[in-house]
Protein backbone atom coordinates (compact mmCIF):
# COMPACT_ATOMS: atom_id res chain seq x y z
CA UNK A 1 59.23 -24.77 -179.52
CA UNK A 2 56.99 -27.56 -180.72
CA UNK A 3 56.07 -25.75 -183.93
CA UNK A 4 59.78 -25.61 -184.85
CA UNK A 5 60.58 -29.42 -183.96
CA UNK A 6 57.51 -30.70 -186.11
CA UNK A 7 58.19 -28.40 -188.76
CA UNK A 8 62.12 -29.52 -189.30
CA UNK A 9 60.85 -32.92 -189.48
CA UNK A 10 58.11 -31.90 -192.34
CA UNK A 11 60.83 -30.08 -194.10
CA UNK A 12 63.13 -32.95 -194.02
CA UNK A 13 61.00 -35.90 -194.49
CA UNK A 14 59.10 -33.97 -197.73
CA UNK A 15 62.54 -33.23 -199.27
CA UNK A 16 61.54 -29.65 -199.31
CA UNK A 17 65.04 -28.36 -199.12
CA UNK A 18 65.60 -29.67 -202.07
CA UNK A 19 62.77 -27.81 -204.33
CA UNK A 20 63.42 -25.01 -206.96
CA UNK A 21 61.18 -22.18 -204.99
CA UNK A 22 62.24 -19.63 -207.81
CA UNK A 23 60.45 -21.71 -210.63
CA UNK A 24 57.45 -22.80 -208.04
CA UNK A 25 55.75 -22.93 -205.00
CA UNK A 26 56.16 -26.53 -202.67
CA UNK A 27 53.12 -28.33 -202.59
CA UNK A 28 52.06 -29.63 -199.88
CA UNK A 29 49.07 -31.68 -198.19
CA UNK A 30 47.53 -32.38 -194.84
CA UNK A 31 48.16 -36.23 -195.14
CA UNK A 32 51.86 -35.58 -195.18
CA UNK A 33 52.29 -32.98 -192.36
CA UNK A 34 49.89 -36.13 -190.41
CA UNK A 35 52.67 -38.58 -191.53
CA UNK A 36 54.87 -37.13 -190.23
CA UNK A 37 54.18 -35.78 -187.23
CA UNK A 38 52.07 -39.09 -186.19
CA UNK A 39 54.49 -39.92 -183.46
CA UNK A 40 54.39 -36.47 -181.72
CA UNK A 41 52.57 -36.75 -178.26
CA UNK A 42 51.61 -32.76 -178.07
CA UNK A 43 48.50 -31.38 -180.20
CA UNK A 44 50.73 -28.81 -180.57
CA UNK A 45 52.62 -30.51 -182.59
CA UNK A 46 50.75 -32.70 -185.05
CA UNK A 47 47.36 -30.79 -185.10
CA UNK A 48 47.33 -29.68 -189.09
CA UNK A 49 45.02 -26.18 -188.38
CA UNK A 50 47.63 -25.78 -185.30
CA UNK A 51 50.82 -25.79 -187.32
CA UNK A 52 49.75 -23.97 -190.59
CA UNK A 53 48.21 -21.29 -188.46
CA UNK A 54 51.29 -18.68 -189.07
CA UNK A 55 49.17 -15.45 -188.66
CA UNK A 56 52.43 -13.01 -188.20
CA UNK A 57 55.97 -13.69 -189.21
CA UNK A 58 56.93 -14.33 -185.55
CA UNK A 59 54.71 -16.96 -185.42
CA UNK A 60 56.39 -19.29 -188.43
CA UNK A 61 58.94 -21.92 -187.02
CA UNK A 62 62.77 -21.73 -187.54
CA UNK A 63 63.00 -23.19 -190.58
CA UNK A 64 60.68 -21.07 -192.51
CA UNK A 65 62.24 -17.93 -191.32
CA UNK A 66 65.91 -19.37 -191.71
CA UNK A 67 64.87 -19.95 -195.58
CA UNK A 68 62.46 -17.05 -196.17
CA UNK A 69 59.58 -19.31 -196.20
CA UNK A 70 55.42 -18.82 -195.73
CA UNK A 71 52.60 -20.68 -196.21
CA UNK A 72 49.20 -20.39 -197.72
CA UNK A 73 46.17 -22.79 -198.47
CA UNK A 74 45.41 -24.02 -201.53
CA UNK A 75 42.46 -25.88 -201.23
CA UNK A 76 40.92 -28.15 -198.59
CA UNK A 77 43.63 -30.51 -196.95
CA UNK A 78 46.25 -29.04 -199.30
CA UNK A 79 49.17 -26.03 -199.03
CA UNK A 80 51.54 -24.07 -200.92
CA UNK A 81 54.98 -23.17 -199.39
CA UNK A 82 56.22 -20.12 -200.96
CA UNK A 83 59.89 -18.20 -200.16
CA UNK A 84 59.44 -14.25 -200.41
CA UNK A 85 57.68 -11.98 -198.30
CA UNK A 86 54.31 -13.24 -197.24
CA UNK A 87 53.28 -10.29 -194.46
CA UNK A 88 52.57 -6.70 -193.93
CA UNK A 89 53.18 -4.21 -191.62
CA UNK A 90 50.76 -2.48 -189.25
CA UNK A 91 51.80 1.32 -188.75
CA UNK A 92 50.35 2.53 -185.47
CA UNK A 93 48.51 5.59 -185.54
CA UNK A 94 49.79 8.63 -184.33
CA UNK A 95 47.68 11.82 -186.10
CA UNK A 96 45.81 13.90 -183.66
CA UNK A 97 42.87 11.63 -181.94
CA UNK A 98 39.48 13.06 -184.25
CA UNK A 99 36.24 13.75 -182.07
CA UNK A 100 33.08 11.74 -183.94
CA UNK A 101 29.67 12.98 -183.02
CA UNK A 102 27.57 10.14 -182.73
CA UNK A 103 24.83 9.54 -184.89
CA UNK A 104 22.87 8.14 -182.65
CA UNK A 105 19.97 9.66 -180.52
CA UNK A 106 20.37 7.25 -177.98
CA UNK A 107 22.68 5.56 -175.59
CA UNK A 108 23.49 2.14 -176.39
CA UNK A 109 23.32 0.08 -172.85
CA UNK A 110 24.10 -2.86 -174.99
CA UNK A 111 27.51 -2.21 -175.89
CA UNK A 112 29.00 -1.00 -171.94
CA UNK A 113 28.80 -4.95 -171.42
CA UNK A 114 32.36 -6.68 -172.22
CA UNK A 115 35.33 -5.54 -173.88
CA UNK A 116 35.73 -7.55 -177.20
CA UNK A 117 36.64 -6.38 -180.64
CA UNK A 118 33.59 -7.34 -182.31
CA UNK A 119 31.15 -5.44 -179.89
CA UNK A 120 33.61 -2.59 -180.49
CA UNK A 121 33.50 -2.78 -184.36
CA UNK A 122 29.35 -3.07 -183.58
CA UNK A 123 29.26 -0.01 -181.61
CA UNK A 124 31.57 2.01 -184.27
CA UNK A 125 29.12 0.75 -186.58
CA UNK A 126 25.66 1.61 -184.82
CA UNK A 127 27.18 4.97 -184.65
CA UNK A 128 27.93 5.42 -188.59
CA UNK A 129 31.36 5.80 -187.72
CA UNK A 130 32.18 2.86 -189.88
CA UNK A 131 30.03 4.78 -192.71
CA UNK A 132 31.80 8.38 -192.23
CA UNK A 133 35.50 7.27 -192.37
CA UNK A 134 34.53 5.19 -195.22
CA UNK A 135 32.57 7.90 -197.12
CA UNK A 136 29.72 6.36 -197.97
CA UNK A 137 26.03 6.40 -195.93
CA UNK A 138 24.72 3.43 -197.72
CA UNK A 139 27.03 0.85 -195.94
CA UNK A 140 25.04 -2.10 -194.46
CA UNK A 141 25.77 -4.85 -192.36
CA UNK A 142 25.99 -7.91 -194.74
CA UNK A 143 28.87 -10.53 -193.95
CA UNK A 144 29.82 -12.12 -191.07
CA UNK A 145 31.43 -15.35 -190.08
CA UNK A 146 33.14 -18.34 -192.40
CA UNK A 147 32.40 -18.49 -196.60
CA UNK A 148 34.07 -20.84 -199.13
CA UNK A 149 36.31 -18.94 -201.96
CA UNK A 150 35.57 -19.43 -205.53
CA UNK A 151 38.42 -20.58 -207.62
CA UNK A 152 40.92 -17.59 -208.18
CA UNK A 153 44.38 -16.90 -209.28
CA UNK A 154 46.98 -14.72 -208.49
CA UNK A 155 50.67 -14.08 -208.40
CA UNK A 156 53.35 -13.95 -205.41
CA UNK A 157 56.89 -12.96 -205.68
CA UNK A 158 56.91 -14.07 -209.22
CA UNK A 159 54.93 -17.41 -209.01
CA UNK A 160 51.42 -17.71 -209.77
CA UNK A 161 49.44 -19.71 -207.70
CA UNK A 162 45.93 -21.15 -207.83
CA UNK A 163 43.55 -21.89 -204.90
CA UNK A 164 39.82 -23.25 -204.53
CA UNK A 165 36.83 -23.34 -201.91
CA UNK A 166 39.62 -22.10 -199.19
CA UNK A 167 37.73 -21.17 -195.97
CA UNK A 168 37.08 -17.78 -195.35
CA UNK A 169 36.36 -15.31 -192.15
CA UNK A 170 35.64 -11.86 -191.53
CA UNK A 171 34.90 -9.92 -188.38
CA UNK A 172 32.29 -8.00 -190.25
CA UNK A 173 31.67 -7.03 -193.98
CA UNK A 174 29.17 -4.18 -195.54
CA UNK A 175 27.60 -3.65 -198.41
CA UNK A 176 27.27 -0.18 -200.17
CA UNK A 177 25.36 0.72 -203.37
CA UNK A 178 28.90 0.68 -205.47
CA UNK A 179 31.33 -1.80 -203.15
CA UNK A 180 31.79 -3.89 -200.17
CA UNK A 181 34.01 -3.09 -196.67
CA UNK A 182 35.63 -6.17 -195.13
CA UNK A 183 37.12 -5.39 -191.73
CA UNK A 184 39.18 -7.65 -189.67
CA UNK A 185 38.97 -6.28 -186.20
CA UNK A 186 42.83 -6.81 -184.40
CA UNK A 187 44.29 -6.34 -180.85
CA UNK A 188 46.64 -3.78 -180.13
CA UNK A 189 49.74 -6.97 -180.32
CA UNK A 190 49.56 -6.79 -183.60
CA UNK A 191 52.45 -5.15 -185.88
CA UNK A 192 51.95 -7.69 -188.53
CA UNK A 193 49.70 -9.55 -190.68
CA UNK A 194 50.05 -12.25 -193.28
CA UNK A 195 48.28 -10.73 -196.14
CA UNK A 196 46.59 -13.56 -197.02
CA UNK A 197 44.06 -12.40 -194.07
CA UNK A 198 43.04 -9.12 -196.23
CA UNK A 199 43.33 -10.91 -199.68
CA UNK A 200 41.57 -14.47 -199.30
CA UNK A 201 38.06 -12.29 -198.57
CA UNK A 202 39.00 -9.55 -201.14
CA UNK A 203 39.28 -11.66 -204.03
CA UNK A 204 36.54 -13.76 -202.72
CA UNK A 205 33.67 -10.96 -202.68
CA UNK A 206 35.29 -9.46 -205.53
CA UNK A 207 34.43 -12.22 -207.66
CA UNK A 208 31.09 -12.91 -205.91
CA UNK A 209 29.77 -9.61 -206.52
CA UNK A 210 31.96 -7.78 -208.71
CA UNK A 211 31.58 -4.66 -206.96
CA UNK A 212 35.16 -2.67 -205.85
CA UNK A 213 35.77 -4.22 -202.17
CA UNK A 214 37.62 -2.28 -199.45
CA UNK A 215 40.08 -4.09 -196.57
CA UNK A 216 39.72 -2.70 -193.73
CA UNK A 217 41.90 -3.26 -189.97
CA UNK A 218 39.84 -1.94 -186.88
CA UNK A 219 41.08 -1.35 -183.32
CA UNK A 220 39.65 -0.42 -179.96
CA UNK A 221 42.77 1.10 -177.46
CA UNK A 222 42.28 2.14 -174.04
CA UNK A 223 43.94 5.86 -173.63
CA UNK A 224 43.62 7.90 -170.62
CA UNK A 225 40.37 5.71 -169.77
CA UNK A 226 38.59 6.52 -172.68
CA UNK A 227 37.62 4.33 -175.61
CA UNK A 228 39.44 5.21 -178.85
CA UNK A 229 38.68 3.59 -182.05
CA UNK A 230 41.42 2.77 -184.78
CA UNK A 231 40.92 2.61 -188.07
CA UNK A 232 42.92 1.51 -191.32
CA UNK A 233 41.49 0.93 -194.86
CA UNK A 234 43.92 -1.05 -197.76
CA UNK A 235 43.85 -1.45 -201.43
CA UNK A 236 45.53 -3.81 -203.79
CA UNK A 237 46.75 -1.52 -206.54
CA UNK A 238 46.27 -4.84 -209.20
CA UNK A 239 43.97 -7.46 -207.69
CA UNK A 240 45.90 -10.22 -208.98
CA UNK A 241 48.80 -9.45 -207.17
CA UNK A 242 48.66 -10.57 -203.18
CA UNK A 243 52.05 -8.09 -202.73
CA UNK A 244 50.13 -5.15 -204.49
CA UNK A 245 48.94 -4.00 -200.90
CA UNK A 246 48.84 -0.33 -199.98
CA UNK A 247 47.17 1.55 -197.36
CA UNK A 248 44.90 4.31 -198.20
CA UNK A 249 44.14 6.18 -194.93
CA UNK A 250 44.84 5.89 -191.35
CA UNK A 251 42.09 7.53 -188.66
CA UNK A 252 41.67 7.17 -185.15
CA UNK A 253 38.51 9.00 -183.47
CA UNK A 254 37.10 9.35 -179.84
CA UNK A 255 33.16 8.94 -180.42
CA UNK A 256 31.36 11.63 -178.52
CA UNK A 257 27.38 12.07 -177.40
C-alpha cells in the first residue's frame, strides 16, 4: 500500500525510531514528509493532507500500527506523532427502534431528493428530532463548515501537547440558550473514529463561547426500506484530557407523520 511505503521511508529518514515517545510526542512538519517523499510518482504517496489523513485505525500504515503510533496536527504545516491509543469505538445500536412524531405540519419535498448524510442530519433537524433527543427546544442551527482553533492544551496518554489555528469541520453545530451540539454525521462503515474528530471542535467552541458543548455522531440506515435515524451524543469527563471520552446515550428513531 502506498501509504505504508511512504510512511517507512518518513519513519526512517526522520530517525523517528529512535525518539523517547514516553517523555514526548515526535514532532513533525510538512516540509519533511515533502522531502522525503519527493521522489514518489503517486499523489498517493507524497500528497501531505493524503498521508496524515488517518481517520480510523485501519487506515494508519504499517509502521504506526506495528509501534502503536497516531498522529495529530499541531498547527499549520506541522504534526505530532504520539504512541498510545488515539481512537474510539462506535457501538452500533441495537435498543428497540423509537417512533418520533414529527414536528412538522408539513411534508418536506425538499429532503426525498438524494441520499446524503447532511440532508439526513437537515431533515432530523427540521423535524426537532435533533432538539428532542438532545433535550433542549432552543437548539438552533449555527455552525457549519471549516473554523480555525484557538490555541489550546491538553494531555494524551501522559504527554501534554499544544496545538494552534488547526483547521476545523463540522457537519452541523447548534446553539442552545446554555451550550452548543456539534454533530459529525458518519456512514454506516464506520466502527471507529480518531477522537481528535470529536475533540478538535469541542475544545474549539468551548473556548469560543464558553458555554458546555455536546459531541454528537449521527447516522441515517436503510432497514426494511424505511429511513432510520441514529443517534449518539459524547462527553469528555475532564476537557483537558482527549482520552476522557464517554458516551452518554445511544437512540435510534423512525420519524413518523
Amino acid at each position: 500500500m502506498a501509504l505504508d511505503i511512504s510512511w517507512k521511508k518518513i519513519y526512517d529518514d526522520t530517525k523517528m525510531g529512535e525518539h523517547d515517545f514516553s517523555k514526548e510526542a515526535f514532532i513533525l512538519s510538512a516540509k519533511q514528509i515533502k522531502e522525503s517523499c519527493q521522489d514518489f510518482k503517486k499523489t498517493a504517496e507524497k500528497e501531505v493532507r493524503i498521508l496524515c489523513k488517518q481517520d480510523s485505525r485501519e487506515d494508519r500504515p504499517q509502521v504506526f500500527k506495528d509501534k502503536d503510533l497516531f498522529i495529530l496536527p499541531k498547527h499549520n504545516g506541522e504534526y505530532y506523532i504520539i504512541q498510545g491509543e488515539g481512537y474510539m469505538d462506535i457501538p452500533d445500536i441495537t435498543t428497540p427502534i423509537k417512533e418520533y412524531q414529527s414536528h412538522l405540519d408539513f411534508e418536506l419535498k425538499s429532503s426525498q431528493i438524494g441520499d446524503s448524510e447532511m440532508q439526513h442530519l437537515d431533515f432530523a433537524y427540521a423535524n426537532s428530532l435533533v432538539r428532542t433527543f438532545m433535550n433542549d427546544p432552543s437548539l438552533v442551527l449555527t455552525i457549519r463548515g471549516r473554523k480555525y482553533t484557538p490555541e489550546f492544551s491538553f494531555a494524551t496518554n501522559g504527554i501534554t501537547l499544544t496545538v494552534d489555528s488547526v483547521q476545523t469541520e463540522v457537519d452541523a453545530g447548534y446553539e442552545g440558550i446554555d451550550s452548543i451540539v456539534l454533530i459529525e454525521a458518519k456512514n454506516s462503515n464506520t466502527t471507529n473514529t480518531i477522537i481528535r474528530q470529536l475533540y478538535y471542535p469541542f475544545r474549539q467552541w468551548k473556548e469560543n463561547t464558553g458555554k458546555t458543548v455536546y459531541p454528537m455522531f449521527f447516522e441515517k440506515r436503510n432497514i426494511d426500506g424505511e429511513n432510520i435515524y441514529y443517534m449518539w451524543q459524547y462527553e469528555f469527563v475532564d476537557p483537558n484530557d482527549y482520552n476522557s471520552i464517554r458516551l452518554v446515550k445511544a437512540e435510534r428513531y423512525r420519524i413518523v407523520r
